[in-house]
C-alpha atoms as a PDB file:
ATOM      1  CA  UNK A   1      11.691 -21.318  -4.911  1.00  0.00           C
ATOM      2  CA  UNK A   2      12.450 -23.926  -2.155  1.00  0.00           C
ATOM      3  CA  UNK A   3      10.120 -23.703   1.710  1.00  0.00           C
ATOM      4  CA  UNK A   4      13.277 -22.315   3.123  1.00  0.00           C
ATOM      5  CA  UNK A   5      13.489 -19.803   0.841  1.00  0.00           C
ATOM      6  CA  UNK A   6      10.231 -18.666   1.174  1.00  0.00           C
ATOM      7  CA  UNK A   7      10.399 -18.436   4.815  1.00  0.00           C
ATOM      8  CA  UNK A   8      13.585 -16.662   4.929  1.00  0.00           C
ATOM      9  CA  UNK A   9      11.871 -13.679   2.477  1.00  0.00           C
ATOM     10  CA  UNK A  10       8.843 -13.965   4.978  1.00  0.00           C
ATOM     11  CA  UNK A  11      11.035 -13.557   7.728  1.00  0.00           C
ATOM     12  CA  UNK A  12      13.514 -10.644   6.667  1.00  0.00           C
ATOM     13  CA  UNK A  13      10.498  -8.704   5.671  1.00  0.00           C
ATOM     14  CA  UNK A  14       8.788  -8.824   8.910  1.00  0.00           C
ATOM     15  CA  UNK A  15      10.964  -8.725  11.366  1.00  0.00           C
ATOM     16  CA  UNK A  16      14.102  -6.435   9.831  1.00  0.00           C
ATOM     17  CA  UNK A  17      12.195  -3.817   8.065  1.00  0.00           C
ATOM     18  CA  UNK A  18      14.730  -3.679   4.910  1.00  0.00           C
ATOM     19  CA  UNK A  19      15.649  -0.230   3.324  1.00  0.00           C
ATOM     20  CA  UNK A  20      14.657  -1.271  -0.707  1.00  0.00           C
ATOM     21  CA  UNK A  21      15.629   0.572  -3.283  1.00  0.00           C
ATOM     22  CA  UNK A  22      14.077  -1.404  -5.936  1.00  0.00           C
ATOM     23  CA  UNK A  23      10.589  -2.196  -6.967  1.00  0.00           C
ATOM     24  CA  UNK A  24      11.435  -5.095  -8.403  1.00  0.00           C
ATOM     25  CA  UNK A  25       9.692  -8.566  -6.150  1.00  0.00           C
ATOM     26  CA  UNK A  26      12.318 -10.142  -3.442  1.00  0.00           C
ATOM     27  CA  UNK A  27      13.358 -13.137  -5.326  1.00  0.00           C
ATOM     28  CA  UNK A  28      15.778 -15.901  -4.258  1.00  0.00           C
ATOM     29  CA  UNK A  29      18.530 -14.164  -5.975  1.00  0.00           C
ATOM     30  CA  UNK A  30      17.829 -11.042  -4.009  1.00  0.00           C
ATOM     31  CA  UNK A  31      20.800  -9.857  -2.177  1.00  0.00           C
ATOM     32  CA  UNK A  32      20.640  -9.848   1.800  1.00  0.00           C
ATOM     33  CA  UNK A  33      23.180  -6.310   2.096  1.00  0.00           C
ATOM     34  CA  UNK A  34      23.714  -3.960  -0.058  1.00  0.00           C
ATOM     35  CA  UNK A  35      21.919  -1.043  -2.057  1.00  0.00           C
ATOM     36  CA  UNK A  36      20.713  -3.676  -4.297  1.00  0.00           C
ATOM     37  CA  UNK A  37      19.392  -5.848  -2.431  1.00  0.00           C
ATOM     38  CA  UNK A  38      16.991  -5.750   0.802  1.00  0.00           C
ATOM     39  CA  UNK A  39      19.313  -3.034   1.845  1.00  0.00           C
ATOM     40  CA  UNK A  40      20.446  -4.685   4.528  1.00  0.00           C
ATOM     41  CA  UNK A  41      23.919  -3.078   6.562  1.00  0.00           C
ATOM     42  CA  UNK A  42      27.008  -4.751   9.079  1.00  0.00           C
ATOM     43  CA  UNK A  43      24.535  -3.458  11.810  1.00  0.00           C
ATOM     44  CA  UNK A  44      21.628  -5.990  10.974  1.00  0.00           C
ATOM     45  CA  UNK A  45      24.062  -9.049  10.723  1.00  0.00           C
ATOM     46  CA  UNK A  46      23.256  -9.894  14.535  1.00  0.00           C
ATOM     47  CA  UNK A  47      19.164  -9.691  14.090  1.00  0.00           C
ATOM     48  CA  UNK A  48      19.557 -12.115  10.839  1.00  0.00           C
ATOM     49  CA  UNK A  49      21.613 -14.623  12.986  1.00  0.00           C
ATOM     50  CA  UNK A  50      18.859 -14.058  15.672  1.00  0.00           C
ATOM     51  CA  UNK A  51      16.659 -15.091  13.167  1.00  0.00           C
ATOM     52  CA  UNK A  52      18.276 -17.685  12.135  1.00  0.00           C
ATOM     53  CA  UNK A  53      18.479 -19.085  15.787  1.00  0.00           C
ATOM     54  CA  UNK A  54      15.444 -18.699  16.660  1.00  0.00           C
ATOM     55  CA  UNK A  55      13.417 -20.281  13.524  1.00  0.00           C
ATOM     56  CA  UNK A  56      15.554 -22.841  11.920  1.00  0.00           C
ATOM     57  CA  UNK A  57      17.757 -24.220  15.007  1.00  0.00           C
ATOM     58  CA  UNK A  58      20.899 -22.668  13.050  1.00  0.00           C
ATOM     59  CA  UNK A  59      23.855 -20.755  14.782  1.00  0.00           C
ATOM     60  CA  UNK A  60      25.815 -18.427  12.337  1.00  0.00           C
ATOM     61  CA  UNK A  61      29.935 -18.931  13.676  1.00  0.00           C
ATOM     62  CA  UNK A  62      32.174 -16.464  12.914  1.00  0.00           C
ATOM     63  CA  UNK A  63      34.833 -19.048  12.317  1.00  0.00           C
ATOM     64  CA  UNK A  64      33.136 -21.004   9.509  1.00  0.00           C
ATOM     65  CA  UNK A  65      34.585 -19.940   6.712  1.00  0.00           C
ATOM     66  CA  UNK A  66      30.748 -20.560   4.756  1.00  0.00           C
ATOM     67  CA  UNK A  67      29.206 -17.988   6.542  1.00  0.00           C
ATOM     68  CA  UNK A  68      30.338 -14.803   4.555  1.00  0.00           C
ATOM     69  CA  UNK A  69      29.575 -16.404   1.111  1.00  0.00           C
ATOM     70  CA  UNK A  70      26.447 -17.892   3.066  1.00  0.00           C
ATOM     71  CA  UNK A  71      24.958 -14.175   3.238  1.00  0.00           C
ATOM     72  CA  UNK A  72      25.460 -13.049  -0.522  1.00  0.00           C
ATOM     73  CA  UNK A  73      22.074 -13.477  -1.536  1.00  0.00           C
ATOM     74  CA  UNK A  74      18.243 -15.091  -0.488  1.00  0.00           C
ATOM     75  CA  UNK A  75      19.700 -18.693  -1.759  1.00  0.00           C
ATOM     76  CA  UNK A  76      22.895 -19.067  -0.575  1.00  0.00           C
ATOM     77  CA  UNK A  77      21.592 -18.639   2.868  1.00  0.00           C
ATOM     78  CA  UNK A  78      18.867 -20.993   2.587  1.00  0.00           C
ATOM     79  CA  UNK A  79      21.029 -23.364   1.342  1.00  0.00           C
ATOM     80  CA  UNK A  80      23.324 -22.385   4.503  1.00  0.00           C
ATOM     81  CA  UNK A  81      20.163 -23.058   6.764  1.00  0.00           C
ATOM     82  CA  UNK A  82      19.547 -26.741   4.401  1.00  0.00           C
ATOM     83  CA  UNK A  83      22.880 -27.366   4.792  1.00  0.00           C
ATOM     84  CA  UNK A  84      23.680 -27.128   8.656  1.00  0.00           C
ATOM     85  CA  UNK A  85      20.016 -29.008   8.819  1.00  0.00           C
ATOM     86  CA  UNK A  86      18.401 -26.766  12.134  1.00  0.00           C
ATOM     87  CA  UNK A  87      14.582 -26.889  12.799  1.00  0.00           C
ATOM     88  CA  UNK A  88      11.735 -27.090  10.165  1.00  0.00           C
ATOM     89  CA  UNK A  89      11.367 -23.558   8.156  1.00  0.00           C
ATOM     90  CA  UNK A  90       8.045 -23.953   8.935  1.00  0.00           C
ATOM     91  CA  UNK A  91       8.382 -24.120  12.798  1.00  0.00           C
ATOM     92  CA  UNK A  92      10.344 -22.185  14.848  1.00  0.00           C
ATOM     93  CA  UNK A  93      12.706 -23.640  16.947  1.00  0.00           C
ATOM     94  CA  UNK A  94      11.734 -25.153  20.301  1.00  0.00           C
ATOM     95  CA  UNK A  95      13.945 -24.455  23.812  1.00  0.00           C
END
């Protein structure tokens, strides 16, 4: 599991209080929406790109067409966060 990854589970956990439905551990491949997943609904989209914002320096647009796949799962959306490059997982971003 990559830093960003890692922070990303950290994050989601504290701050959005998901709605499990498994027992099974929150893995990279564990998906962001859905019953399966963290439980995650449409509602929570804006507090994960607050998130998002706020600790790695990275905007979600609606008009990137890598955004929707982006939120599938744990991975995809910390390769998202790698990918547009914001502030250090580790650090959140300064004003």
């Amino acid at each position: 599991m990559t830093a960003t990854e890692e922070k990303l589970i950290e994050l989601l956990l504290a701050n959005l209080r998901p709605v499990r439905r498994s027992p099974a551990p929150v893995t990279e491949q564990t998906a962001i929406f859905g019953r399966d997943g963290l439980g995650l609904d449409s509602v929570d989209v804006l507090e994960v790109a607050v998130l998002l914002d706020k600790h790695f320096g990275v905007v979600l647009e609606p008009e990137d067409p890598a955004v929707r796949p982006a939120l599938t799962n744990i991975s995809a959306l910390a390769a998202y966060i790698d990918a547009h490059n914001g502030a250090s997982p580790s650090e959140p971003k300064t004003p």
